[in-house]
N, C-alpha and C. Protein backbone atom coordinates (compact mmCIF):
# COMPACT_ATOMS: atom_id res chain seq x y z
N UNK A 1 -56.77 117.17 6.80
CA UNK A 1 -55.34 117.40 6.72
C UNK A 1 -55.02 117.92 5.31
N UNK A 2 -54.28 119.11 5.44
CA UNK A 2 -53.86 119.62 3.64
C UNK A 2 -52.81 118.12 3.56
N UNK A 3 -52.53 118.39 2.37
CA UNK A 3 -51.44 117.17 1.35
C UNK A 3 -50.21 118.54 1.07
N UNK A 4 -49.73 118.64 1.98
CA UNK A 4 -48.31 119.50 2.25
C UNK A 4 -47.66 119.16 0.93
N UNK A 5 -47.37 118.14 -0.11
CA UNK A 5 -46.50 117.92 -1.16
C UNK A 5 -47.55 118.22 -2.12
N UNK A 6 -48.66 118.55 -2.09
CA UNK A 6 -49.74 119.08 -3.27
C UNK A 6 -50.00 120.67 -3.56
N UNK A 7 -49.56 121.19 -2.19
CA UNK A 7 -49.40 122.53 -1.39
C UNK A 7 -47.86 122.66 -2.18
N UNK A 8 -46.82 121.91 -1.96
CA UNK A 8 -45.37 122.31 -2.27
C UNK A 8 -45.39 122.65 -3.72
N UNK A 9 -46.39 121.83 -4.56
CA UNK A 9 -45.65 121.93 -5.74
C UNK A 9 -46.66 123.55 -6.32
N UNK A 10 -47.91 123.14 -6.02
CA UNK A 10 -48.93 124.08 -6.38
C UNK A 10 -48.33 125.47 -5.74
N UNK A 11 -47.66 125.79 -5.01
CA UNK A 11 -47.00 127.37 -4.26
C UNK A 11 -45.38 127.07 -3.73
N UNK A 12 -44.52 126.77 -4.84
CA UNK A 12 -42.86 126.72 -5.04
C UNK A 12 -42.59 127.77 -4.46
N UNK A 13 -41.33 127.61 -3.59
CA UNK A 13 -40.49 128.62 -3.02
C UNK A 13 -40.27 129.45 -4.04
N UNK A 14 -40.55 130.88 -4.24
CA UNK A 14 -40.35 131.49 -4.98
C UNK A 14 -39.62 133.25 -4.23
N UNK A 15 -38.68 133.46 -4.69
CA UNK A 15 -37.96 134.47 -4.71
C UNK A 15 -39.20 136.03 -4.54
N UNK A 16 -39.62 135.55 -5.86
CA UNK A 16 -40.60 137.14 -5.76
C UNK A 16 -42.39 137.09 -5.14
N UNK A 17 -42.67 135.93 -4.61
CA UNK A 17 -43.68 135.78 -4.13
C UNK A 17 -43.17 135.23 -2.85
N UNK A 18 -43.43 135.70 -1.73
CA UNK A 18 -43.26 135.15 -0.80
C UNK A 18 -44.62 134.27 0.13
N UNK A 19 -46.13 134.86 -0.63
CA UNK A 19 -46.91 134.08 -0.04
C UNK A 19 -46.82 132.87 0.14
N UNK A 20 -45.77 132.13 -0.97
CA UNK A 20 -46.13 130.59 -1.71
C UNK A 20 -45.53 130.22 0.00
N UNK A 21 -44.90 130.77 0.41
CA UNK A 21 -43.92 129.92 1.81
C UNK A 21 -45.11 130.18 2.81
N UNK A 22 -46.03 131.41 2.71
CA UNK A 22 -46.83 131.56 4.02
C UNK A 22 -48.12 130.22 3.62
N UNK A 23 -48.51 130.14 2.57
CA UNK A 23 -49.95 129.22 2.52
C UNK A 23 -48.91 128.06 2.96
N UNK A 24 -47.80 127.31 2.70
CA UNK A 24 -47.29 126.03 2.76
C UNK A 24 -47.19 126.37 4.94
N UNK A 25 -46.88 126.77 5.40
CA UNK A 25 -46.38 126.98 6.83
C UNK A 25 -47.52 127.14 7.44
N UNK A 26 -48.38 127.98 6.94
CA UNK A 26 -49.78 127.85 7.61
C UNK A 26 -50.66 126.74 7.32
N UNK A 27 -50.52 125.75 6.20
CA UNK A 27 -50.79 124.66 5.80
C UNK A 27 -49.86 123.40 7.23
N UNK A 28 -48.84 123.30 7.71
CA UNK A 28 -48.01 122.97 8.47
C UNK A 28 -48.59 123.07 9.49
N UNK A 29 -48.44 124.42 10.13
CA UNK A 29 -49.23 124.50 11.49
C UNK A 29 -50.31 124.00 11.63
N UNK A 30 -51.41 123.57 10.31
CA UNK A 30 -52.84 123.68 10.79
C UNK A 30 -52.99 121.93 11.43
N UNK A 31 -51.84 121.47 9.86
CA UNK A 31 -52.06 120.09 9.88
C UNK A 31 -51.39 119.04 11.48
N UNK A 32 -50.37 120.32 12.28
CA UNK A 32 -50.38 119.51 13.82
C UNK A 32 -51.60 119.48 14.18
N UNK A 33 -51.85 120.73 14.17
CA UNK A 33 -53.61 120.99 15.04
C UNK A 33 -54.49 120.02 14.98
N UNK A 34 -54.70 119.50 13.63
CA UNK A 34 -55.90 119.08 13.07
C UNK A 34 -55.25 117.33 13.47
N UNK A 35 -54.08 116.97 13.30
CA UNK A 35 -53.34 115.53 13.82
C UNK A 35 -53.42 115.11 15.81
N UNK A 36 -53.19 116.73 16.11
CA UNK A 36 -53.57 116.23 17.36
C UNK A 36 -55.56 116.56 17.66
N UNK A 37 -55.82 116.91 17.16
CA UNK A 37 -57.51 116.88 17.41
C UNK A 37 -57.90 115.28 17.38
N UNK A 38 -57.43 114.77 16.15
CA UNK A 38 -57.83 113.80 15.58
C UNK A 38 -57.56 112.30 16.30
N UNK A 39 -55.97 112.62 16.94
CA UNK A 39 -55.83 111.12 17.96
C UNK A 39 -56.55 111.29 19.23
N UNK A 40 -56.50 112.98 20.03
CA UNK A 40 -57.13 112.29 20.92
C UNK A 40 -58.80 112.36 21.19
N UNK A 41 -59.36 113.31 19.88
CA UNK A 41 -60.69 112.63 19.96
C UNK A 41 -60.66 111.17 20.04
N UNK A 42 -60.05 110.46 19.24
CA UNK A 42 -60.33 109.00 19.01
C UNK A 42 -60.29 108.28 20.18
N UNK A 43 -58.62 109.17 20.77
CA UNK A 43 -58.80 108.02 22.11
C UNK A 43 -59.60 108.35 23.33
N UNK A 44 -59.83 109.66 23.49
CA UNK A 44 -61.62 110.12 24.34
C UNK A 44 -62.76 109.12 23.58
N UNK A 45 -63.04 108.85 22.87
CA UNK A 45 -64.33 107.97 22.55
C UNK A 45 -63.84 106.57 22.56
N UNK A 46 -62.42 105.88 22.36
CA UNK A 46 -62.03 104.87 22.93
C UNK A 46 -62.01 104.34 24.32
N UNK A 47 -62.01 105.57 25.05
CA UNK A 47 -62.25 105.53 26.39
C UNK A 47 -63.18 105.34 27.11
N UNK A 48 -64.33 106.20 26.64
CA UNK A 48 -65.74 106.28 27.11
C UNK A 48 -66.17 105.41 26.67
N UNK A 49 -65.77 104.18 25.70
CA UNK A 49 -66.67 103.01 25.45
C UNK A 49 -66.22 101.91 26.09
N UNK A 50 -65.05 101.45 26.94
CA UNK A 50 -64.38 101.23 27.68
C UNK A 50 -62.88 100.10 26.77
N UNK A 51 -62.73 100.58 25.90
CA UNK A 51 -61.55 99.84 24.90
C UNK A 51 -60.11 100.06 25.43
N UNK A 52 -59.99 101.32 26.34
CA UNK A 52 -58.75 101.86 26.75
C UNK A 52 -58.74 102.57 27.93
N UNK A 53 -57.93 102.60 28.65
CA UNK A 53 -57.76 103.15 30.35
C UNK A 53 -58.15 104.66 29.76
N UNK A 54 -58.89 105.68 30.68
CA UNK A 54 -59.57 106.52 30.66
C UNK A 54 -58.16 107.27 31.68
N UNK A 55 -57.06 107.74 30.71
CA UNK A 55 -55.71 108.68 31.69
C UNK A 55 -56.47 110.01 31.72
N UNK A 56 -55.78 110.46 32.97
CA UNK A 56 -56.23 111.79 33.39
C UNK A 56 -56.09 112.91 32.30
N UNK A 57 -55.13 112.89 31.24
CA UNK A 57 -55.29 113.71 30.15
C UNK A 57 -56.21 113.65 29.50
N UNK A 58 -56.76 112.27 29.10
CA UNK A 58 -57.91 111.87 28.03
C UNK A 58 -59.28 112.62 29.07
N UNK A 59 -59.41 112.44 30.58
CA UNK A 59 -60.17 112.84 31.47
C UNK A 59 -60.52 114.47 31.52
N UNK A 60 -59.61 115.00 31.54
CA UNK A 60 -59.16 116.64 30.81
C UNK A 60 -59.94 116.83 29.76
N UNK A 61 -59.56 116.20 28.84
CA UNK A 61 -59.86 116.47 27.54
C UNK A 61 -61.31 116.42 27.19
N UNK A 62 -62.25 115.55 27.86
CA UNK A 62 -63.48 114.94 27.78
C UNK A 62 -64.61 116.56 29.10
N UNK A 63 -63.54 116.91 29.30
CA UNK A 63 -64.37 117.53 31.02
C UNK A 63 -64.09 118.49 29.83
N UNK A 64 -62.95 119.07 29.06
CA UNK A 64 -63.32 120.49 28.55
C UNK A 64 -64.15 120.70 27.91
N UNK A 65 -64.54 119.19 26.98
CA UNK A 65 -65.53 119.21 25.88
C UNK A 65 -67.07 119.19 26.37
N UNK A 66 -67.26 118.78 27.60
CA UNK A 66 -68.33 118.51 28.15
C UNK A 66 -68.64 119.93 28.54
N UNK A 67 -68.04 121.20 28.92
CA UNK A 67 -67.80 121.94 29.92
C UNK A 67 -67.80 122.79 28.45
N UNK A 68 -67.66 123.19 27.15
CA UNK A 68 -67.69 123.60 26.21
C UNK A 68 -66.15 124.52 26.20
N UNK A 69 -65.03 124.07 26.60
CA UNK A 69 -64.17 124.78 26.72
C UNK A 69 -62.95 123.68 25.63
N UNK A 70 -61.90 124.77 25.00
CA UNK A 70 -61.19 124.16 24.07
C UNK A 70 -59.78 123.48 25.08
N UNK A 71 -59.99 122.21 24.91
CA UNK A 71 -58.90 120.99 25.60
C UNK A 71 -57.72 122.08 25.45
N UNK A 72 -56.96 121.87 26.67
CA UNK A 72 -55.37 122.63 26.53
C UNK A 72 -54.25 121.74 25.54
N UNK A 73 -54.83 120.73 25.57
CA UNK A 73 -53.67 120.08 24.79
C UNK A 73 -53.98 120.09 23.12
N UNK A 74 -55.33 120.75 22.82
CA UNK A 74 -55.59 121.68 21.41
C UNK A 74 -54.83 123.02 21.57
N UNK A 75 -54.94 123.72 22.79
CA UNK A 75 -54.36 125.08 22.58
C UNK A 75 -53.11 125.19 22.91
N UNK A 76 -52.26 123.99 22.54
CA UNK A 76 -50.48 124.16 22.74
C UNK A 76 -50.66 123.98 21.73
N UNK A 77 -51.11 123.49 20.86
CA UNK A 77 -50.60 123.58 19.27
C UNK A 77 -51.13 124.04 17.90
N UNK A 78 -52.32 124.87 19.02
CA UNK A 78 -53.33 125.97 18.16
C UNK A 78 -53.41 127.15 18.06
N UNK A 79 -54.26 128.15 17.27
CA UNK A 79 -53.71 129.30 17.48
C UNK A 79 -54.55 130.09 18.54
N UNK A 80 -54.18 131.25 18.87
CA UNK A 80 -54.74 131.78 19.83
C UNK A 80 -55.84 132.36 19.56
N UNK A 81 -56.53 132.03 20.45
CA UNK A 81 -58.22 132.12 20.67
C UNK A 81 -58.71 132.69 22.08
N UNK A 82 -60.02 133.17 22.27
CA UNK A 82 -60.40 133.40 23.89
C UNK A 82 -61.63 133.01 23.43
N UNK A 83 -62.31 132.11 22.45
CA UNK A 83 -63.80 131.75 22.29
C UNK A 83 -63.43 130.03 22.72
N UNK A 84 -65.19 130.34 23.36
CA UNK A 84 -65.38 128.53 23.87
C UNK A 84 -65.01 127.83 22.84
N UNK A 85 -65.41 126.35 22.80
CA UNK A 85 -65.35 125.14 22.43
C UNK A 85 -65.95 124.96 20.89
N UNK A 86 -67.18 125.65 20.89
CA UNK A 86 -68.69 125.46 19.71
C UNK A 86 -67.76 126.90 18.74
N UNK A 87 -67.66 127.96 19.71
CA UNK A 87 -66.95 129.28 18.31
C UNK A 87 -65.44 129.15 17.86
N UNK A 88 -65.11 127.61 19.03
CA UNK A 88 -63.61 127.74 18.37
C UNK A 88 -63.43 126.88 17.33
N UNK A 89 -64.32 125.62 17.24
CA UNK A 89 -64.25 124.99 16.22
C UNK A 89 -65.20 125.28 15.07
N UNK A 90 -66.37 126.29 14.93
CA UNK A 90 -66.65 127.26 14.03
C UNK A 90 -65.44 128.09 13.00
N UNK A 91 -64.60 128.55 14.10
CA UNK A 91 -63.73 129.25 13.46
C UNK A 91 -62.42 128.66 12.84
N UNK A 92 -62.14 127.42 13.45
CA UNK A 92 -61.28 126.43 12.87
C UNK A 92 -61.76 126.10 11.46
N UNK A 93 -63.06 125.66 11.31
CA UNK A 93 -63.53 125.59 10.40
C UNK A 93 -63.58 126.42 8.52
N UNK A 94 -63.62 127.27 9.80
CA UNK A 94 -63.75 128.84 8.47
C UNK A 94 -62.64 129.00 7.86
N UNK A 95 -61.11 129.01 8.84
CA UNK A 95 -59.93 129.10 8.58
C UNK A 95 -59.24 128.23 7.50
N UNK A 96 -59.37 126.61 7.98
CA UNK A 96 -59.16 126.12 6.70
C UNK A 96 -59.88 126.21 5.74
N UNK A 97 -61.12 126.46 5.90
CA UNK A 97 -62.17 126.84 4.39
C UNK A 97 -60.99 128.24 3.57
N UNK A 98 -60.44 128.70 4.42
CA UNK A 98 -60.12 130.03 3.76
C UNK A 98 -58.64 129.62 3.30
N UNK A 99 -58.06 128.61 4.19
CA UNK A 99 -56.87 127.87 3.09
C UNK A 99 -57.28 127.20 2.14
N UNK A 100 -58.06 126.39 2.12
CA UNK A 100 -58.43 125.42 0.73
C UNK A 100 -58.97 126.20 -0.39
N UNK A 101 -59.69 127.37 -0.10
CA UNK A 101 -59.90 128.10 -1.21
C UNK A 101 -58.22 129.02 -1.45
N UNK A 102 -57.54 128.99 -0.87
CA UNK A 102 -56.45 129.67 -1.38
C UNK A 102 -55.73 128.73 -2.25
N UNK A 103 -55.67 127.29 -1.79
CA UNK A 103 -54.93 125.76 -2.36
C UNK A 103 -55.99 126.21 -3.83
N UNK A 104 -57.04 125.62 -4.13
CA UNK A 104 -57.44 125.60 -5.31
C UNK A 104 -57.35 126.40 -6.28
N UNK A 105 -57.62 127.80 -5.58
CA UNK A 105 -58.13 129.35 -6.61
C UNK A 105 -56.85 129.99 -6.74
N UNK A 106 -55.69 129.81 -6.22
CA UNK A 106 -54.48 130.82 -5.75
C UNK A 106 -54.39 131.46 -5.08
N UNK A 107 -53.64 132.29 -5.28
CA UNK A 107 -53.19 133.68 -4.03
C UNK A 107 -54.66 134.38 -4.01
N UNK A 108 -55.38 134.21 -2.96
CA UNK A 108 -56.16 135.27 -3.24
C UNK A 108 -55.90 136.74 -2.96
N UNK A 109 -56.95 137.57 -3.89
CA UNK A 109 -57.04 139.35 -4.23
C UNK A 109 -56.88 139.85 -2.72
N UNK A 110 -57.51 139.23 -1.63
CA UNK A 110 -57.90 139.76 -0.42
C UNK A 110 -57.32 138.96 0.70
N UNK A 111 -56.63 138.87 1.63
CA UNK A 111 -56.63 138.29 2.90
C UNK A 111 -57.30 138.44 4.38
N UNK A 112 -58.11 137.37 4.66
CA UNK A 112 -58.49 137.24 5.98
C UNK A 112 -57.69 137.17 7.01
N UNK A 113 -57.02 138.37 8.15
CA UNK A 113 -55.83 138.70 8.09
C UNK A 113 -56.45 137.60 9.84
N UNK A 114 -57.86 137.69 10.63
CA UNK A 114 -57.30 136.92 11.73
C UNK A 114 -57.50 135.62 11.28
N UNK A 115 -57.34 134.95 10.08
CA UNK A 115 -57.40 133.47 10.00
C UNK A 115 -56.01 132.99 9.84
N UNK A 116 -54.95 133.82 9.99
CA UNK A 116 -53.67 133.13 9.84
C UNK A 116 -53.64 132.53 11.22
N UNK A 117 -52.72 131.52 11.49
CA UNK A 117 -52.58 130.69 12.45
C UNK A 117 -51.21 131.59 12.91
N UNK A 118 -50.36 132.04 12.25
CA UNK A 118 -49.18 132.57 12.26
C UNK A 118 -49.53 134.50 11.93
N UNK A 119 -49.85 135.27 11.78
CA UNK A 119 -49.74 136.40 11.25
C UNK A 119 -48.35 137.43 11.04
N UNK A 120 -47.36 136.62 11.53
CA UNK A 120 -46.27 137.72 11.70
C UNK A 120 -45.18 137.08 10.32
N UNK A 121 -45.87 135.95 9.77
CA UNK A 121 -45.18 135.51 8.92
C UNK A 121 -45.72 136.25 7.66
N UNK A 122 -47.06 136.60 7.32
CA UNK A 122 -47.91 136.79 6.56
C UNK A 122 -47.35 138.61 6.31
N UNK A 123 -47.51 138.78 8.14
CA UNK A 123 -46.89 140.70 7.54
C UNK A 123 -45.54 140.75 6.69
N UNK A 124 -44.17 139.74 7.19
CA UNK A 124 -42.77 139.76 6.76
C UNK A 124 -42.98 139.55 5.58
N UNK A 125 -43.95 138.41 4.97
CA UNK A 125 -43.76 138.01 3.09
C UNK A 125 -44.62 139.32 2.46
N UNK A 126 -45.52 140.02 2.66
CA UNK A 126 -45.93 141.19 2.19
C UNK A 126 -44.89 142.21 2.12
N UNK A 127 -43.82 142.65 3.05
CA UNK A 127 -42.35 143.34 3.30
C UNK A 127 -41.76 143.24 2.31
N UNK A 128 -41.63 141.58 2.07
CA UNK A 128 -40.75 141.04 1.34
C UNK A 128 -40.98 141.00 -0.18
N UNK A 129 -42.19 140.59 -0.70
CA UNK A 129 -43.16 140.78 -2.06
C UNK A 129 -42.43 142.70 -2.38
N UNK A 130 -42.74 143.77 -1.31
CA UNK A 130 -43.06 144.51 -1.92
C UNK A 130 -41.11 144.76 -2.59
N UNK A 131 -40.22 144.74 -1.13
CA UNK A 131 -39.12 145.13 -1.35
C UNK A 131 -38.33 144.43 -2.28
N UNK A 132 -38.94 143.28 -2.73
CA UNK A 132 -37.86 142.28 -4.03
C UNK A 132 -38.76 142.76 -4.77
N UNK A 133 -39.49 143.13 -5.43
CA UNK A 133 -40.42 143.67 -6.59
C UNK A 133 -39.92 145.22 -6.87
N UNK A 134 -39.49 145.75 -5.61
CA UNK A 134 -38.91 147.40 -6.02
C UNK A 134 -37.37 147.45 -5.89
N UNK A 135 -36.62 145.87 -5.33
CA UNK A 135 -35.22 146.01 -5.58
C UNK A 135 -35.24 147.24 -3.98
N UNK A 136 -35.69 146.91 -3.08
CA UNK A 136 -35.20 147.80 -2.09
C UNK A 136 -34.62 147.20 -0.95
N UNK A 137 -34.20 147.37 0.00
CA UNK A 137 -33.44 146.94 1.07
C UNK A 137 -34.79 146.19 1.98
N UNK A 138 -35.22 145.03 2.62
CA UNK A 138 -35.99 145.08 3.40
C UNK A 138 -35.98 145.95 4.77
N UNK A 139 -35.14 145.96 5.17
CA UNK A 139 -34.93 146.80 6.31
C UNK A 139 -35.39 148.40 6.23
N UNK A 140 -35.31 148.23 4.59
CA UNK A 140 -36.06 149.73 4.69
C UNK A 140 -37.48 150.07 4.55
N UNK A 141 -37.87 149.18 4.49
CA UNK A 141 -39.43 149.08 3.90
C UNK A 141 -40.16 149.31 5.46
N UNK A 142 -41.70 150.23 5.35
CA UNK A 142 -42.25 149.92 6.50
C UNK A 142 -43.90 149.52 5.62
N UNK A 143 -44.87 149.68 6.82
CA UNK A 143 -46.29 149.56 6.49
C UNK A 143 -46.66 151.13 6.65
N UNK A 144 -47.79 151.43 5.27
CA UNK A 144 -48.50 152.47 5.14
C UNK A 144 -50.13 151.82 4.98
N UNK A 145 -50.64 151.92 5.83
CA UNK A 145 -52.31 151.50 6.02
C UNK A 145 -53.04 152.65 5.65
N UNK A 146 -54.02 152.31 4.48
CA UNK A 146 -55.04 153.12 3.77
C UNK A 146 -56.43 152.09 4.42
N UNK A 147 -57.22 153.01 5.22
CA UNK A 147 -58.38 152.27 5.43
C UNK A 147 -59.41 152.46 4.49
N UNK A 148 -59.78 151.79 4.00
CA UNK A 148 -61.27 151.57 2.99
C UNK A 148 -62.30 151.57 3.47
N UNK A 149 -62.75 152.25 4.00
CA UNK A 149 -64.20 152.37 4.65
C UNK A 149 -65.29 152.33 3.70
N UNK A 150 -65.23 152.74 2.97
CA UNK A 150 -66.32 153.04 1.63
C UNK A 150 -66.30 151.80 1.11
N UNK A 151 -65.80 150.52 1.13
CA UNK A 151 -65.98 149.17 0.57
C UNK A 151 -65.91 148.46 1.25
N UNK A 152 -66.72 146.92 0.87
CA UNK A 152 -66.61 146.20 2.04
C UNK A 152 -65.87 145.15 1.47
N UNK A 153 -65.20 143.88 2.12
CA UNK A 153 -64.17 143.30 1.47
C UNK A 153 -64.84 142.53 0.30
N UNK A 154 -66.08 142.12 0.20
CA UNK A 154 -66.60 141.28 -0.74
C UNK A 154 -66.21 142.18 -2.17
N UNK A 155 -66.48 143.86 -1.93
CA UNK A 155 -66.38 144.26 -3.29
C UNK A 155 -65.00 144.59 -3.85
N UNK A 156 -63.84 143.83 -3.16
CA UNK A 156 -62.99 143.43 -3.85
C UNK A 156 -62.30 142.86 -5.11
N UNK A 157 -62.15 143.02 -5.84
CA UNK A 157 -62.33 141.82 -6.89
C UNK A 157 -60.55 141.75 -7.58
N UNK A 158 -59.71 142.47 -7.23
CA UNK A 158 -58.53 142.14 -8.09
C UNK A 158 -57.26 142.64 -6.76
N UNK A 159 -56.54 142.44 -6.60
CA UNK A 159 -55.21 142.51 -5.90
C UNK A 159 -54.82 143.84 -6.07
N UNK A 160 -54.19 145.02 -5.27
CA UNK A 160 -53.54 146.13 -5.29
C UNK A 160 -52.17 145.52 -6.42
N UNK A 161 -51.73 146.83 -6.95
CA UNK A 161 -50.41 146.31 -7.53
C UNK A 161 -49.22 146.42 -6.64
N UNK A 162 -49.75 147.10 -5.40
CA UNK A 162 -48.18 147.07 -4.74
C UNK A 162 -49.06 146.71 -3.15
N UNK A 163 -48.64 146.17 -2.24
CA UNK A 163 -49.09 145.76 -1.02
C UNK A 163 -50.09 144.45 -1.07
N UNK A 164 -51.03 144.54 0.06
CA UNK A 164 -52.08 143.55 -0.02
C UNK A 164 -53.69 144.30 0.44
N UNK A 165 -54.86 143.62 0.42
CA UNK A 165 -56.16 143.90 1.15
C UNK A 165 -55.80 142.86 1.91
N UNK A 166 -56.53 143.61 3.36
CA UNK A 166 -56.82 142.53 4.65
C UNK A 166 -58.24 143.40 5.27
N UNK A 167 -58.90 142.12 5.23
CA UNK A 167 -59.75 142.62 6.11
C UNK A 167 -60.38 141.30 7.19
N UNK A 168 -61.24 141.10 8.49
CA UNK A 168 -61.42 140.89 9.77
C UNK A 168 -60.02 141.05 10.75
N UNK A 169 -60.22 142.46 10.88
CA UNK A 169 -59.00 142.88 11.77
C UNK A 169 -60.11 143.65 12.95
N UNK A 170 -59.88 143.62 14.31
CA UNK A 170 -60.85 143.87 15.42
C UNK A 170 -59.38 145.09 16.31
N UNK A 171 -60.96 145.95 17.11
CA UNK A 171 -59.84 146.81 17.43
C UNK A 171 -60.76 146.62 19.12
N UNK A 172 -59.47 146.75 20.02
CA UNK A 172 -59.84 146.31 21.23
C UNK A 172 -59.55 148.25 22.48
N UNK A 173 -60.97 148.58 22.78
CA UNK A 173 -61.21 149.40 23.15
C UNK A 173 -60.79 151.09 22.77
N UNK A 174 -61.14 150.69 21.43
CA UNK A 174 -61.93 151.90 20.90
C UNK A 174 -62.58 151.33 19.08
N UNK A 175 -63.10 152.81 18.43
CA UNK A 175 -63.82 151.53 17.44
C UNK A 175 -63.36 152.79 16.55
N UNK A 176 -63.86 151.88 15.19
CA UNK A 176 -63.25 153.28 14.10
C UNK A 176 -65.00 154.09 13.63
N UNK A 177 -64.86 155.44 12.74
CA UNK A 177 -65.56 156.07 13.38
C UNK A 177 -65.80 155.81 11.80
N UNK A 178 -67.05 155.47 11.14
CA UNK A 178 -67.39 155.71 9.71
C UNK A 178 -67.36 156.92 8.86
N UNK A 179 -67.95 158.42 9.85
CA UNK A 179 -68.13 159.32 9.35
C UNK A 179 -67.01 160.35 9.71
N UNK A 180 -66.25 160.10 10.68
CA UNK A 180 -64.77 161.07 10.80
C UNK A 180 -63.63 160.39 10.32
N UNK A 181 -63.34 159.09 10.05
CA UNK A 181 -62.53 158.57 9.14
C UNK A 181 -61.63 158.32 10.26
N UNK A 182 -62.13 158.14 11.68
CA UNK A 182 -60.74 158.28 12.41
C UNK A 182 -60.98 157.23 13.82
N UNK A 183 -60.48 157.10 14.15
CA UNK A 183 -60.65 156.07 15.72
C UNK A 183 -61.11 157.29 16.72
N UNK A 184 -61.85 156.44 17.36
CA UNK A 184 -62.80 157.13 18.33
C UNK A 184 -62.83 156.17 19.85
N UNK A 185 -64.10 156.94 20.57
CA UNK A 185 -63.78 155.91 21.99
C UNK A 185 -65.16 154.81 21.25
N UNK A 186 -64.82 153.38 22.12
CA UNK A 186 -65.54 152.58 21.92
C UNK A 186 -67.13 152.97 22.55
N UNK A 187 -67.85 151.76 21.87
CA UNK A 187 -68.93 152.20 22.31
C UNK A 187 -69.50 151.75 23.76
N UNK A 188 -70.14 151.97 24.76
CA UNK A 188 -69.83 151.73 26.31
C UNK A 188 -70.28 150.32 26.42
N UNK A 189 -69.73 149.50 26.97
CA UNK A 189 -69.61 148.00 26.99
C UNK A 189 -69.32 146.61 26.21
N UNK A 190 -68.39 147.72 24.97
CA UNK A 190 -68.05 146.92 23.62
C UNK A 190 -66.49 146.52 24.05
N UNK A 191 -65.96 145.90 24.25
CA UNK A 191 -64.43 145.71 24.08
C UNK A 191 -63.81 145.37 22.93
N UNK A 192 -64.40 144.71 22.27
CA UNK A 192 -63.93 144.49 20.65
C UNK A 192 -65.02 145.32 19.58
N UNK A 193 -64.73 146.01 18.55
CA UNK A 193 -65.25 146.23 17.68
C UNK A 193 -64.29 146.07 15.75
């Protein structure tokens, strides 16, 4: 569980940064997730040892895990996924790894754009960063995407002065083309690339 008041003070509502509100909200969302993982694992293994009536939810919950599929009553208050049980909690994993290194180190240079739990909050405070930094109307602001093909995100090392880096972004039936610089058809039996 993040410490949401360690998160508050370390990333203050701030006027000209708007990330400080996205790490605290995505810090929020994670910590339902991770609150409801946590009671009803407990009460699935309370159950199966026989300490507590074995309810048809807890029964659910035990058949998805057995069955390697993520419990529905994780995915009402998780983010959206289409991987089993073993890659979803892999990737749960990774995600808060990629908040706690944001809690300790700061804003980081680069964003892992599918580890937001939220992403539409993450595009609006980038909007918002750029248009209170240039004094412009938000409403007038749009997105201009420069793809970097020639780097990979590791050789990142410092923040654009105006926008953000994002990179694990997946493109669903077609793929981008390294040497024409341009989207192309996918490759035959790839749906994500």
């Amino acid at each position: 569980m993040f410490n949401l008041e360690l998160v508050g003070k370390k990333f203050p509502v701030s006027y000209l940064e708007s990330m400080n509100t996205v790490i605290f909200q995505e810090c929020v969302r994670y910590n339902g997730l991770l609150a409801v993982m946590k009671s009803t694992l407990a009460s699935v293994l309370r159950g199966l040892v026989g300490e507590i009536v074995m309810s048809e939810e807890l029964e659910l919950l035990a058949n998805s895990i057995f069955d390697n599929q993520v419990p529905a009553v994780w995915s009402k208050v998780g983010f959206l996924s289409l991987k089993p049980l073993a890659s979803w909690i892999a990737d749960c994993n990774e995600r808060i790894d990629f908040l706690n290194n944001w809690i300790e180190h700061g804003t980081p240079n680069k964003f892992w754009f599918s580890g937001f739990f939220f992403p539409q909050a993450f595009l609006t405070g980038t909007l918002q960063n750029y248009a209170r930094k240039n004094k412009y109307p938000i409403d007038t602001v749009a997105y201009n995407y420069i793809v970097l093909d020639h780097i990979t995100h590791e050789d990142i090392t410092e923040a654009p002065e105006n926008g953000c880096y994002v990179y694990g972004l997946f493109l669903e039936g077609c793929k981008y083309d390294y040497t024409t610089h341009k989207l192309s058809d996918s490759d035959p039996k790839k749906l994500f690339q």
